[in-house]
N, C-alpha and C. Protein backbone atom coordinates (compact mmCIF):
# COMPACT_ATOMS: atom_id res chain seq x y z
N UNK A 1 -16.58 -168.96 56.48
CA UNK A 1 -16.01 -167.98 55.57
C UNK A 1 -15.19 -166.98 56.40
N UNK A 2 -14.04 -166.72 56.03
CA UNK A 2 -13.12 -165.76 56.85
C UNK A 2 -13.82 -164.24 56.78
N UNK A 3 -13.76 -163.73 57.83
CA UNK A 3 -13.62 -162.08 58.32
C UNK A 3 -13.10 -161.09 56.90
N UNK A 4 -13.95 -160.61 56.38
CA UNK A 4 -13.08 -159.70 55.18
C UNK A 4 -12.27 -158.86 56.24
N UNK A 5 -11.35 -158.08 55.64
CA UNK A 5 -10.73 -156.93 56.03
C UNK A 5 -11.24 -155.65 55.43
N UNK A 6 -11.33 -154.36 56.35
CA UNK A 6 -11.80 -153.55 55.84
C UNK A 6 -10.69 -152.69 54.97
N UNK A 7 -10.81 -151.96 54.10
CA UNK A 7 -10.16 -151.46 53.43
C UNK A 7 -10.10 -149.63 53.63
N UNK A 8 -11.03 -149.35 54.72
CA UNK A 8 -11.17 -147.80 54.96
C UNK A 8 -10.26 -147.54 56.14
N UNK A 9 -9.88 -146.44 56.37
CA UNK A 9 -9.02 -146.21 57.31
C UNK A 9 -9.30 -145.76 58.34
N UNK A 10 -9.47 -145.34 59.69
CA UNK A 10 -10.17 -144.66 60.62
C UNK A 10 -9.59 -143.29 60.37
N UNK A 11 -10.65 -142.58 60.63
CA UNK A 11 -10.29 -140.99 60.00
C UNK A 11 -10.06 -140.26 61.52
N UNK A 12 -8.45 -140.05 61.21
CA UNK A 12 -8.19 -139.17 62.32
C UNK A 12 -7.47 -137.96 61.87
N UNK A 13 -6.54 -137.39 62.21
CA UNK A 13 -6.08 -136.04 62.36
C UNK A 13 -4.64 -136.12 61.20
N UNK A 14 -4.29 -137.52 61.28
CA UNK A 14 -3.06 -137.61 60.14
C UNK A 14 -4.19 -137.68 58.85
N UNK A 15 -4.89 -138.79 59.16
CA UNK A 15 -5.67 -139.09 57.60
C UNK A 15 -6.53 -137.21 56.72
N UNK A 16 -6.39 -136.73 58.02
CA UNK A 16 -7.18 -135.44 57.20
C UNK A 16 -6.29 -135.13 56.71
N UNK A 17 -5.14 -134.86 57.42
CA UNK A 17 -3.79 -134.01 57.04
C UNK A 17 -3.41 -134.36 55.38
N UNK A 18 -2.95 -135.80 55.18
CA UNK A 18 -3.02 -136.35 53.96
C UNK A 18 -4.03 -136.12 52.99
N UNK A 19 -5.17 -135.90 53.32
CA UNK A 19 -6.21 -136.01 52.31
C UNK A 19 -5.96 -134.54 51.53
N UNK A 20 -5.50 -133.66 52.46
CA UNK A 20 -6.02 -132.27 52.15
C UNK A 20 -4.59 -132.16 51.79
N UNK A 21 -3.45 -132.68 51.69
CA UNK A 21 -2.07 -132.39 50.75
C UNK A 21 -2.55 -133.30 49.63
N UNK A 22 -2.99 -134.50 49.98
CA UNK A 22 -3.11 -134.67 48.31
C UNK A 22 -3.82 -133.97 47.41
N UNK A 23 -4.98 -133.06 47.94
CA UNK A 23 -5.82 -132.40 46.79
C UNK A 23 -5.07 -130.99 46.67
N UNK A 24 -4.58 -130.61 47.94
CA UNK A 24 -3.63 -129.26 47.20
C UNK A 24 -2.62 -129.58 46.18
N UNK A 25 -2.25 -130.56 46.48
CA UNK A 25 -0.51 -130.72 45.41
C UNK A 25 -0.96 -131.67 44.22
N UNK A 26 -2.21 -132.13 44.08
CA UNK A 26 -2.39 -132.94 42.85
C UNK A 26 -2.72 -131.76 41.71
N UNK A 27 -1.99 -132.19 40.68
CA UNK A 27 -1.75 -131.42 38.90
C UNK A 27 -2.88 -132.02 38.20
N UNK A 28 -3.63 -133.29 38.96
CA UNK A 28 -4.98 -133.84 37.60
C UNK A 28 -5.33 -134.21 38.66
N UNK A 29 -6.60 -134.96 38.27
CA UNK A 29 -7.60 -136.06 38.77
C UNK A 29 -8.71 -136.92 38.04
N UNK A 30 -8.71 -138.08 38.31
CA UNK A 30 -9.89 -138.44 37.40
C UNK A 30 -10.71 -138.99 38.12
N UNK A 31 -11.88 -139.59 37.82
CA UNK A 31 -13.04 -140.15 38.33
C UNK A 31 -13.56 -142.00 37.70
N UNK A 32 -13.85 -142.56 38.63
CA UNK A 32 -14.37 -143.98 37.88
C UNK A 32 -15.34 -144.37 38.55
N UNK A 33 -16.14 -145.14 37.80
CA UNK A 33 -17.46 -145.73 38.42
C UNK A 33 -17.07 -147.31 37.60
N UNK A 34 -17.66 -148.50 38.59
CA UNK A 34 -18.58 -149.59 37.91
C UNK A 34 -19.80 -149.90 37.74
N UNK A 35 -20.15 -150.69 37.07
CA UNK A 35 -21.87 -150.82 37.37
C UNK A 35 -21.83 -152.08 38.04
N UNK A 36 -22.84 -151.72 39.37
CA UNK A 36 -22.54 -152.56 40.52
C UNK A 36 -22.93 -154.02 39.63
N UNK A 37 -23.96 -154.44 38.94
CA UNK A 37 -23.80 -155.66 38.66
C UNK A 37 -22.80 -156.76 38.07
N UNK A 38 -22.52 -155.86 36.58
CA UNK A 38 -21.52 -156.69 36.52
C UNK A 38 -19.22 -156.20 36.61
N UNK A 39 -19.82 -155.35 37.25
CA UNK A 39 -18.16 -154.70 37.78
C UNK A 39 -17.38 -154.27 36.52
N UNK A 40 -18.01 -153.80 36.06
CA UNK A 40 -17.43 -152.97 34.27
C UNK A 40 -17.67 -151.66 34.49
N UNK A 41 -16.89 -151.28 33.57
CA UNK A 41 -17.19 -149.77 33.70
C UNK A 41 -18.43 -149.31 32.53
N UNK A 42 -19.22 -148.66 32.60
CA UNK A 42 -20.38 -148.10 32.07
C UNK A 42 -19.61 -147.98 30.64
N UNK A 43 -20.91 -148.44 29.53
CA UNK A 43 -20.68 -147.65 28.15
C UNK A 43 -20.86 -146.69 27.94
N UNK A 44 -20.56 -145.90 27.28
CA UNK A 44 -20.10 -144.56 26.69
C UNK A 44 -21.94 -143.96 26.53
N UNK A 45 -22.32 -144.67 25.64
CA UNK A 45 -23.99 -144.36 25.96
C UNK A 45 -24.73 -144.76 27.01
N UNK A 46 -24.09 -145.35 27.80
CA UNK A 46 -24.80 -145.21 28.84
C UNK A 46 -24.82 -144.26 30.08
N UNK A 47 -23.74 -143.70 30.05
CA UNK A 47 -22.52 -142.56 30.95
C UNK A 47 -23.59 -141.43 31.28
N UNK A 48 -23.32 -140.94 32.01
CA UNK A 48 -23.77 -139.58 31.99
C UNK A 48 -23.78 -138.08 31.55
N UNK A 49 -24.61 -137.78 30.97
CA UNK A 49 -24.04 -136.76 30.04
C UNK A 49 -23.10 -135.76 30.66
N UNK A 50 -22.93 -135.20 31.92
CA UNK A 50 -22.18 -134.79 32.59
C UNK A 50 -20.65 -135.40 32.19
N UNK A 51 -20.76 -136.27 32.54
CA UNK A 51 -19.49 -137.13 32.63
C UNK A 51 -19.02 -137.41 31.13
N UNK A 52 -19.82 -137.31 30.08
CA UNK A 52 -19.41 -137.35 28.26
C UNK A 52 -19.49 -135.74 27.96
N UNK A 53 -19.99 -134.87 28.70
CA UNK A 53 -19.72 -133.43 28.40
C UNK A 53 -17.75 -132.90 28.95
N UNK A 54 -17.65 -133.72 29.75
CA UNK A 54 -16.32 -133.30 30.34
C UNK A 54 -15.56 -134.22 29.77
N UNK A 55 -15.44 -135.17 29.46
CA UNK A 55 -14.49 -135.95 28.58
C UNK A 55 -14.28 -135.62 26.97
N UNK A 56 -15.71 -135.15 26.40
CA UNK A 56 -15.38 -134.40 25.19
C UNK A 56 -14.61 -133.42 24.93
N UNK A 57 -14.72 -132.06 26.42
CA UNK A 57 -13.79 -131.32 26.57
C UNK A 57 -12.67 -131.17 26.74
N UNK A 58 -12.03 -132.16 27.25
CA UNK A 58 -10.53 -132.41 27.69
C UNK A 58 -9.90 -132.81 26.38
């Protein structure tokens, strides 16, 4: 079986630099989860009320 590739970046001094302009200059943001078994995103009753308290609000 081939070598996956990793998909994270080594965190150096550019990657901070970037991280911290994208959260100053971003206008939104959102959030996602799957459920590790079957790679879906959670039902609505199943969610967290946190996470259905802030989506009701918006």
């Amino acid at each position: 079986m081939p070598e996956e590739k990793s998909v994270l970046r080594e965190v150096d001094a550019e990657a901070i630099r970037l991280a911290r302009t994208l959260l100053r200059t971003a206008r939104a943001g959102a959030l996602s989860v799957i459920d590790a078994q079957s790679g879906a995103p959670p039902s609505a009753a199943s969610a967290s009320p946190l996470i259905s308290m802030a989506a009701r609000s918006s």
